[in-house]
Protein backbone atom coordinates (compact mmCIF):
# COMPACT_ATOMS: atom_id res chain seq x y z
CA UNK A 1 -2.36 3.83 -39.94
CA UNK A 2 -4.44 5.97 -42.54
CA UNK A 3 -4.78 9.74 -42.59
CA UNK A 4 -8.20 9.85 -40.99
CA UNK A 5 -6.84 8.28 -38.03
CA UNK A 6 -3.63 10.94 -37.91
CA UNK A 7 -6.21 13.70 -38.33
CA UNK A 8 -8.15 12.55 -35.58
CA UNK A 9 -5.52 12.61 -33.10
CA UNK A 10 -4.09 15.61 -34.22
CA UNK A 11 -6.65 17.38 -33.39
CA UNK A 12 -6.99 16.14 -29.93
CA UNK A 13 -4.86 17.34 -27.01
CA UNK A 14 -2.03 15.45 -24.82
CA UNK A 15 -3.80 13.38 -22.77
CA UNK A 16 -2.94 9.88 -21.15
CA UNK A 17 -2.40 8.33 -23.85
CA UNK A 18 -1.64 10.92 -26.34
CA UNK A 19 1.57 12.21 -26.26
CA UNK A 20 3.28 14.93 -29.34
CA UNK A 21 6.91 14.60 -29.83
CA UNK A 22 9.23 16.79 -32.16
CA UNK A 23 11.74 14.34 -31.75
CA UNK A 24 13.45 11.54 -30.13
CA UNK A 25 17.06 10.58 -29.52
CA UNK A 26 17.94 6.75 -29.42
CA UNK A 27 21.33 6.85 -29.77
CA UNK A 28 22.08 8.25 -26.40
CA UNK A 29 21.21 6.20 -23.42
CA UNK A 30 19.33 9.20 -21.30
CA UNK A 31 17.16 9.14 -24.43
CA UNK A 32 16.45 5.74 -24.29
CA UNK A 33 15.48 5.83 -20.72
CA UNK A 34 13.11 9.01 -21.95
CA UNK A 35 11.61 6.76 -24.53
CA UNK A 36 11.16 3.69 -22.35
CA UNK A 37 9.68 5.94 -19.59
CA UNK A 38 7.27 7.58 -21.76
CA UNK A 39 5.91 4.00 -23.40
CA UNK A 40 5.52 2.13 -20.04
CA UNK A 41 3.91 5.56 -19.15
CA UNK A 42 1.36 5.24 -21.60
CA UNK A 43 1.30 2.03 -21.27
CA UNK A 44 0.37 1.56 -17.48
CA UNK A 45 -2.15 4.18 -17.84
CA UNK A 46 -6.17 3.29 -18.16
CA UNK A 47 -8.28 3.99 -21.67
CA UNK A 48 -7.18 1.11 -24.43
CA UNK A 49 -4.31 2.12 -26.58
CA UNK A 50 -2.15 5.00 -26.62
CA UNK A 51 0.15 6.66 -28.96
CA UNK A 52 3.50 8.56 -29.32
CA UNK A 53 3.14 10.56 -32.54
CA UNK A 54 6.83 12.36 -33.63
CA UNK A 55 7.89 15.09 -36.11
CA UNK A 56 4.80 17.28 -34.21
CA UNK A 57 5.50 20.30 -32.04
CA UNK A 58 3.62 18.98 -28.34
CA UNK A 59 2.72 22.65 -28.27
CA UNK A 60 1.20 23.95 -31.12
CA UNK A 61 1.07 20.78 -33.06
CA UNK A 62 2.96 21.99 -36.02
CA UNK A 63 4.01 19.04 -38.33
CA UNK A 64 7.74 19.33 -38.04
CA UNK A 65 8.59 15.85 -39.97
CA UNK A 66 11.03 13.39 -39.32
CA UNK A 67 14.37 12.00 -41.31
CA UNK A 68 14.61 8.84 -43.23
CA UNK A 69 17.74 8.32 -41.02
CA UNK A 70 16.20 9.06 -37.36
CA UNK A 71 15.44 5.21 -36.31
CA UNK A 72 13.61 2.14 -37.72
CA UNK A 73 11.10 0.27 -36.26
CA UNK A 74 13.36 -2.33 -35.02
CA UNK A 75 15.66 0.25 -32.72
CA UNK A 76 12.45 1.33 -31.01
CA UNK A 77 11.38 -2.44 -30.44
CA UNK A 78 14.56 -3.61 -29.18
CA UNK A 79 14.66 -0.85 -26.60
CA UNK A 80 11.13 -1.30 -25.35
CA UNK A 81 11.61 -4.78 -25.19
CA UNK A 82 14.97 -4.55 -23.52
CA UNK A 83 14.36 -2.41 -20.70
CA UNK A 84 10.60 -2.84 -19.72
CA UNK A 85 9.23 -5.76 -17.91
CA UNK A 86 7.53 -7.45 -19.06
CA UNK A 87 7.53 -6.57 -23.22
CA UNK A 88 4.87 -3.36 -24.05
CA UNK A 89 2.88 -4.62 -27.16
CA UNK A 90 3.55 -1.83 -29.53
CA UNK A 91 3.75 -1.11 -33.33
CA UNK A 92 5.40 2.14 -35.36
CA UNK A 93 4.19 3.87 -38.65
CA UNK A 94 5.66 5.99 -40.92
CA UNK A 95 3.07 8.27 -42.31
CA UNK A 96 3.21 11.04 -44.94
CA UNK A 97 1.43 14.04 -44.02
CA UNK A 98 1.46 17.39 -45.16
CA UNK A 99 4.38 16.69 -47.01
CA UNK A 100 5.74 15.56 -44.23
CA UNK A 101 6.72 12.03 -42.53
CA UNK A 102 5.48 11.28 -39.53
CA UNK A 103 5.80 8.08 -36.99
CA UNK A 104 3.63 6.84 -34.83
CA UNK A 105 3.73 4.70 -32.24
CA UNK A 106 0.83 2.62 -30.83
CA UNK A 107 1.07 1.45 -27.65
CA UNK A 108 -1.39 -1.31 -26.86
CA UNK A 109 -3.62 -2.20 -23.57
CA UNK A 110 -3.26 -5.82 -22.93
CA UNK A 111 -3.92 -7.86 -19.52
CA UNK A 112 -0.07 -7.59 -18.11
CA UNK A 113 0.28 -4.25 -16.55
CA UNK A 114 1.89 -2.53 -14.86
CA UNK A 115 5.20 -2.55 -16.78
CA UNK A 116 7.99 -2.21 -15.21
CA UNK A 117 11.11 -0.19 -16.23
CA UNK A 118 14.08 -2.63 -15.78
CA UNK A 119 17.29 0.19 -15.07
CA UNK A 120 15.70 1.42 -11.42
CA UNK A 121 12.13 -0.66 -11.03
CA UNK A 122 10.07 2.15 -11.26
CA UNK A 123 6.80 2.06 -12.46
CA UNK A 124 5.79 4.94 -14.67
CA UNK A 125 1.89 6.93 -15.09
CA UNK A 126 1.06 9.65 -17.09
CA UNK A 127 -0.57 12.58 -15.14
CA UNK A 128 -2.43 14.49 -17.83
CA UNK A 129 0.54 15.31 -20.52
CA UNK A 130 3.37 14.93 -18.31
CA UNK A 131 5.11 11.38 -17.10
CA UNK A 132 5.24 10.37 -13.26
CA UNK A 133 5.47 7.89 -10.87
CA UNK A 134 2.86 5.76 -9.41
CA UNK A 135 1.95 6.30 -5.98
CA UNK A 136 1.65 3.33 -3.77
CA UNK A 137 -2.30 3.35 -4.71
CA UNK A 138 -2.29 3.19 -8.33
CA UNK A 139 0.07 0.05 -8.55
CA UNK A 140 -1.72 -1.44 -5.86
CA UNK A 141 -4.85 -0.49 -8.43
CA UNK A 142 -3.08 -1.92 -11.40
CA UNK A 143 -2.27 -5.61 -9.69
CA UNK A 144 -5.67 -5.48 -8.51
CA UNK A 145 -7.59 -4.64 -11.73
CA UNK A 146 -5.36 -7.25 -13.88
CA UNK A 147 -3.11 -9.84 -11.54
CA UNK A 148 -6.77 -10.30 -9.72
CA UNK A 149 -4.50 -8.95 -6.62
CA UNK A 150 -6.79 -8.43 -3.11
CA UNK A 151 -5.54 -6.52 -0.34
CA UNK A 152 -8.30 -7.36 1.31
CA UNK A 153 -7.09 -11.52 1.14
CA UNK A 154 -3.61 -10.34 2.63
CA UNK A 155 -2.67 -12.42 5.30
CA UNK A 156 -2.80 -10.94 9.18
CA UNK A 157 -0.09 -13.20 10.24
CA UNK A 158 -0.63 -12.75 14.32
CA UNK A 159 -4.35 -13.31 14.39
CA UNK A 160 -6.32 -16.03 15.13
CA UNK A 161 -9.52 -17.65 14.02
CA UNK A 162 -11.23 -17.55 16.78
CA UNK A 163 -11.65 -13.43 16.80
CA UNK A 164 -14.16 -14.27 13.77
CA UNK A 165 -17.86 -13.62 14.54
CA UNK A 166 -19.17 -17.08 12.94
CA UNK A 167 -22.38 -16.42 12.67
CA UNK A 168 -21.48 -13.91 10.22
CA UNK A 169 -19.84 -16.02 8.39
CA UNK A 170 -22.29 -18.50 7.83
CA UNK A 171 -25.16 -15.96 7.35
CA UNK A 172 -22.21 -14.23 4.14
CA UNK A 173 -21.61 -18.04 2.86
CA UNK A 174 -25.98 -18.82 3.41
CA UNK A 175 -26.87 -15.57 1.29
CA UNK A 176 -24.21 -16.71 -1.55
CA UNK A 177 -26.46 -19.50 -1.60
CA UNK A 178 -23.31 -21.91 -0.27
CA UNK A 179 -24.21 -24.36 2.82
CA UNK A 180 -22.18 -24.98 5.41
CA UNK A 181 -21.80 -27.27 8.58
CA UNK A 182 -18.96 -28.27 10.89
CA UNK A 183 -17.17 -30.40 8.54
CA UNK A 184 -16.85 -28.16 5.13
CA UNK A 185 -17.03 -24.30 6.99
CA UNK A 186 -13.59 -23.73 7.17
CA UNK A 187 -12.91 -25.35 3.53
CA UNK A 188 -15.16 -22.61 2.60
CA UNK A 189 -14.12 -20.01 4.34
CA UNK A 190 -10.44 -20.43 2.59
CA UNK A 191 -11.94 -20.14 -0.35
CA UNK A 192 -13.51 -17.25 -0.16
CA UNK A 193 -10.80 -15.39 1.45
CA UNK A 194 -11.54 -14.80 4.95
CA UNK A 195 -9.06 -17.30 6.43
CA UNK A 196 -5.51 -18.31 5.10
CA UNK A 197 -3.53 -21.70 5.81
CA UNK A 198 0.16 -20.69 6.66
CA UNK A 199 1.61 -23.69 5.21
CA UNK A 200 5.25 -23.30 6.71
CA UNK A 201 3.81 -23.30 9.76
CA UNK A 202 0.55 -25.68 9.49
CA UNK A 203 -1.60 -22.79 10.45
CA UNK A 204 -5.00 -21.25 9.86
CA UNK A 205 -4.85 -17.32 10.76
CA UNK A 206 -7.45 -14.57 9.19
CA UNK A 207 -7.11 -11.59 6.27
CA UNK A 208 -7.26 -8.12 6.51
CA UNK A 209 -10.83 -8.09 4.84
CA UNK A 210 -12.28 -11.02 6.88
CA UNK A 211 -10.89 -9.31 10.54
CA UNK A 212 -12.41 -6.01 9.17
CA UNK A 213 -16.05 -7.63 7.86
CA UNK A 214 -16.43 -10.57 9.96
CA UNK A 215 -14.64 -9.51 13.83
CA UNK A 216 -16.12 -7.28 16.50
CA UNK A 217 -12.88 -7.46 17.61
CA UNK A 218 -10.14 -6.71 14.61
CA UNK A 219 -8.78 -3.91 17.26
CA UNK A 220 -6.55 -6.24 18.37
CA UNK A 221 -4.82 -7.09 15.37
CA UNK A 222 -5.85 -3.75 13.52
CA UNK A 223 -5.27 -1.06 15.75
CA UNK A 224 -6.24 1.47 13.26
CA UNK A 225 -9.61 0.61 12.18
CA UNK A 226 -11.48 2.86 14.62
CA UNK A 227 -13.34 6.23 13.71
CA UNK A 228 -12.51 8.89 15.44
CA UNK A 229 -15.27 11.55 15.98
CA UNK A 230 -14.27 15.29 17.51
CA UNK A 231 -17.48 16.59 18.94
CA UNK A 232 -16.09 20.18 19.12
CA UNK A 233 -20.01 21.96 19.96
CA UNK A 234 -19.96 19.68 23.28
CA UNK A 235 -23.53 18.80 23.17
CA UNK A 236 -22.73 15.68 24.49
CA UNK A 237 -20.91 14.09 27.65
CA UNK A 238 -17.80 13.07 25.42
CA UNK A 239 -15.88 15.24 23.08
CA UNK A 240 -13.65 12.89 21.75
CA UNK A 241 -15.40 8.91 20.82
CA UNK A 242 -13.98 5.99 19.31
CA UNK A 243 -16.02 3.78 17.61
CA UNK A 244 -14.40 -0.03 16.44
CA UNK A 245 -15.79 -3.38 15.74
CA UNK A 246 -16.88 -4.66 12.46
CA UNK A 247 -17.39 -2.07 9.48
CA UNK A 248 -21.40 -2.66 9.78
CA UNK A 249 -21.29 -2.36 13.87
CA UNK A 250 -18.99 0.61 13.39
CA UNK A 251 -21.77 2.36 11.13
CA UNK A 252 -24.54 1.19 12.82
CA UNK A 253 -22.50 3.37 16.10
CA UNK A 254 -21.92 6.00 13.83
CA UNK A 255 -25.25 6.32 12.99
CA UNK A 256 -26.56 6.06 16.55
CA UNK A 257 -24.01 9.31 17.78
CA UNK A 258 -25.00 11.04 15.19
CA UNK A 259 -28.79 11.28 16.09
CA UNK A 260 -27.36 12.43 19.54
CA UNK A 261 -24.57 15.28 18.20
CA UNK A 262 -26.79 16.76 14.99
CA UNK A 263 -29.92 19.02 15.65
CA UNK A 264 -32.71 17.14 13.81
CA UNK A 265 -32.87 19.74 10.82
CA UNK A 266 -29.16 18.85 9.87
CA UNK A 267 -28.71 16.83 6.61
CA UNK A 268 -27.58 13.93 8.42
CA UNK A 269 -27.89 11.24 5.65
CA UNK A 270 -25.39 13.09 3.58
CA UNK A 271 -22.64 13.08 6.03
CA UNK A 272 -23.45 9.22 6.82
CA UNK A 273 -22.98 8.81 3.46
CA UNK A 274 -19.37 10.08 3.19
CA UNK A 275 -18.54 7.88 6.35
CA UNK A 276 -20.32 4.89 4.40
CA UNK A 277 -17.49 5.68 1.87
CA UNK A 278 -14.99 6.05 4.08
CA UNK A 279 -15.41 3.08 5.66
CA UNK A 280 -15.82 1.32 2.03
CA UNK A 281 -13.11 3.26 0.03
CA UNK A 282 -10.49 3.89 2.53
CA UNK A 283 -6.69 2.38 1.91
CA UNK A 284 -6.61 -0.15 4.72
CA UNK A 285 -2.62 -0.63 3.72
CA UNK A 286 -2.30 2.61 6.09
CA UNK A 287 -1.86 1.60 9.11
CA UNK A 288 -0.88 4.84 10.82
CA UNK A 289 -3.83 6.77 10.20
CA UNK A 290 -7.64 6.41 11.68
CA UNK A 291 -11.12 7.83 10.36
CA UNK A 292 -11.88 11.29 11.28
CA UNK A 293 -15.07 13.19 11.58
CA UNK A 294 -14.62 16.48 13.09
CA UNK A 295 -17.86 18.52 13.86
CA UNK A 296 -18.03 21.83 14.63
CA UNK A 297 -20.02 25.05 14.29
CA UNK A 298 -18.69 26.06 11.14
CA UNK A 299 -17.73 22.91 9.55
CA UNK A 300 -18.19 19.29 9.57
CA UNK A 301 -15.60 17.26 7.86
CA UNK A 302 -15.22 13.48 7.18
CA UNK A 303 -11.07 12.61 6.56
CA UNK A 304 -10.76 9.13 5.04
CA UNK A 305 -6.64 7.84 4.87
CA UNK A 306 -5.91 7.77 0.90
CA UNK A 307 -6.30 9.28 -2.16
CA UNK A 308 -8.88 9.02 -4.58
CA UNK A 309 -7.40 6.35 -7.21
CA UNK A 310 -7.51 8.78 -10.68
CA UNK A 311 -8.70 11.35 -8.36
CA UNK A 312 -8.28 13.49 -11.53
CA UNK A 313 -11.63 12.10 -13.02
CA UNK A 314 -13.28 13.23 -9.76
CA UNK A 315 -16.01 15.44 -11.71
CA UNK A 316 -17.20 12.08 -14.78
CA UNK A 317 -17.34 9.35 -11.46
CA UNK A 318 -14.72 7.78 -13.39
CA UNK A 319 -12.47 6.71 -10.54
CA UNK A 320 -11.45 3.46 -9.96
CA UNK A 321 -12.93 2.01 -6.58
CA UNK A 322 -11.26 0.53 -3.45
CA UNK A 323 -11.48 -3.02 -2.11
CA UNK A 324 -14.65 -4.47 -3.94
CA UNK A 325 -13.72 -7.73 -1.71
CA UNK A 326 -15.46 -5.93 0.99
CA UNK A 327 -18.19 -4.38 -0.69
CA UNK A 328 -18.98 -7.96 -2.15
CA UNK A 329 -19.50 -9.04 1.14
CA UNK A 330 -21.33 -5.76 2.66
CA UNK A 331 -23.65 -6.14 0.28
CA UNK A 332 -24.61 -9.95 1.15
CA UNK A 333 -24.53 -8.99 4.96
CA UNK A 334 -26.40 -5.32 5.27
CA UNK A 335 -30.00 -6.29 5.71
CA UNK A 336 -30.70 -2.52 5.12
CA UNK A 337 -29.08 -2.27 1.85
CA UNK A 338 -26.84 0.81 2.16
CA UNK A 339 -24.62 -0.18 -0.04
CA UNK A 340 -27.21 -1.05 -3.15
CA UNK A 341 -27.45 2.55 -3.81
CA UNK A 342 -24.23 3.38 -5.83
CA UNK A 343 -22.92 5.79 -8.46
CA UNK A 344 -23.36 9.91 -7.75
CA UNK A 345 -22.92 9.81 -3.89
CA UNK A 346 -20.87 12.89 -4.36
CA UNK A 347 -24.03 14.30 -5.99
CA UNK A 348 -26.17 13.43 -3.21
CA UNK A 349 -24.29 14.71 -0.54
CA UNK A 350 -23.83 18.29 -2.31
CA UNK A 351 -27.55 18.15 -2.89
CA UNK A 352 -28.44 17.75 0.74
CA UNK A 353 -26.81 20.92 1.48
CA UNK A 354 -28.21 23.17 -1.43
CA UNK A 355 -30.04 25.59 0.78
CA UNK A 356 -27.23 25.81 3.13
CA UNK A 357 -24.24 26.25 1.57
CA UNK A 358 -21.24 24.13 -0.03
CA UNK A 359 -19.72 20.66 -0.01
CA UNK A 360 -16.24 20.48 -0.61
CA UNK A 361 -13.92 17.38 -1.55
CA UNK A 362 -10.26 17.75 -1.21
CA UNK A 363 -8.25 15.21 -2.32
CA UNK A 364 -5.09 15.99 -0.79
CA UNK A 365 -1.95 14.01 -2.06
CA UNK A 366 0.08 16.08 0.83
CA UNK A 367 -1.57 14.14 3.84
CA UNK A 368 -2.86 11.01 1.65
CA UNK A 369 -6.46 11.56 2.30
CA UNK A 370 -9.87 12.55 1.57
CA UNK A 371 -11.78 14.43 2.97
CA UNK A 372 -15.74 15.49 2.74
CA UNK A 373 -16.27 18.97 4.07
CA UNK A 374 -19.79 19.72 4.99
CA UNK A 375 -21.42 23.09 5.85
CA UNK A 376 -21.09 23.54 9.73
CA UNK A 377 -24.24 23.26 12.41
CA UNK A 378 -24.67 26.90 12.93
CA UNK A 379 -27.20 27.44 10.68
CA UNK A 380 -29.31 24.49 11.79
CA UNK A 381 -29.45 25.83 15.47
């Protein structure tokens, strides 16, 4: 590594995959656990390579130096390679600068994350400059951006094939340009992961995505996909509805009560919006929690179950997006293309309420949702 490259990172700040050190200690083992943690870390976290640069101050970035006798290169491979699995790519410098010697360790991206630490299993994200665990969302993230790992293709073990809405089906497989009959549908249907063949047991039975996309009647098996809307004005007969079926039925329901709740100045469009996300972008692997839209006089809020995934890039519309299995095939079935328009929705929906007041997202890691909270009705009636 050259001196314009040291420069460079110098003068950028801790980051993801930037991290200062003044030292580091490999002869005790609680410092090789630190040093293990902090690589698969960096590792495991998005934006190409990363690096560990030591002899700096993480603070103030003074060059503080190393010893000739600190480490070599080949004590800080063999404990990389010893207690993360599987093996983090990495190389180590010794610089000279200011006067000074520096290492540097470069951490590369490569298609194999997430690393794992051996010692306890844990797998390990930075959070700005500091070193955490992944929730449940980001390694489910990780295995799906590079193991090609679908939630959506998961196995619903009690269902059966007959809850599927065929002519769905066939209209999905007809608009990906595949035909079908009674002989090769089901071949198909395998294949594109809306039915799985139990082999122990010589049985067809559905996935998670193809109950949620292709039955009006996933209920049964998946007892939490529902929206659950609070009318608290009482404009209508019901205060409390429940809306199920397929995620197009359910929005196409949605839609339909909200014409009948909202007065007709109300920015409806940019709630339906944060529901069409909901229903997109929600973590279907929580089973214990249901859709919420809660309307009232002074708010309106739409409470999706999960956390944005890199929720931290909320403001660039960096974040990494739920199961694209189901937008693949929303996209193929909506004849009214809602889902064509993508990119800035968060944009949009503070846009539609300019005059009126603010839009507020709240990505709360306490509950493990998200929520869209909209300016209430009382200034519309």
């Amino acid at each position: 590594m050259d001196i314009k490259k040291i420069k460079i990172l110098l003068n950028k700040d801790e980051g993801t995959k930037l991290d200062f050190k003044q030292k580091i200690d490999i002869l005790t083992e609680s410092g090789k656990k630190e040093l293990a943690k902090d690589v698969s870390a960096i590792a495991n976290s998005r934006g190409g390579r990363g690096y560990i640069i030591i002899g700096v101050e993480d603070k103030t970035k003074k060059i503080i130096g190393i010893s000739d006798f600190n480490f070599k290169e080949e004590q800080i491979q063999q404990i990389i390679s010893s207690r993360c699995e599987p093996p983090i790519p990495i190389s180590i410098d010794f610089v000279t600068y200011q006067s000074k010697k520096v290492a540097i360790i470069t951490i590369y991206d490569s298609g194999q994350k997430p690393y794992q630490l051996k010692e306890n299993g844990a797998f390990c994200i930075r959070r700005g400059s500091t070193t955490d665990t992944m929730r449940k969302e980001e390694l489910i993230s990780c295995l799906q951006e590079n193991l090609s790992l679908n939630i959506e293709t998961m196995p619903i073990m009690n269902s059966d094939i007959n809850s599927l809405d065929l002519n769905m089906v066939n209209r999905y497989l007809l608009n990906k340009s595949i035909m079908v009959n009674d002989q090769n549908r089901l071949e198909f249907m395998d294949n594109a992961g809306i039915t799985f063949i139990e082999r122990d047991y010589n049985k067809r039975v559905v996935t998670l995505g193809g109950l949620l996309v292709f039955s009006q009647v996933n209920s049964i098996y998946l007892p939490y996909n529902m929206i659950k809307i609070i009318n608290k004005i009482k404009n209508t007969s019901d205060e409390v509805v429940i809306v199920q079926g397929n995620l197009l039925n359910m929005l196409d329901k949605v839609e339909e009560l909200f014409k009948k709740i909202f007065p007709k100045n109300y920015p409806i469009d940019a709630v339906y919006e944060a529901v069409k996300n909901a229903i997109l972008y929600r973590d279907y692997t929580i089973f214990y929690k249901e859709i919420e839209i809660i309307i009232s006089y002074n708010s309106v809020s739409v409470i999706s179950p999960g956390n944005l995934l890199y929720s931290n890039e909320i403001n660039t519309h960096s974040y990494l997006k739920r199961n694209m299995w189901i937008y693949d095939k929303l996209i193929a079935l909506d004849d009214r293309k809602r889902f064509i328009k993508s990119g800035r929705g968060f944009a949009r929906m503070k846009k539609a309420f300019n005059k009126y007041g603010k839009v507020i997202f709240v990505d709360s890691k306490h509950d493990n949702t998200f929520k869209a909270i909209f300016p209430g009705i009382k200034n519309f009636v």
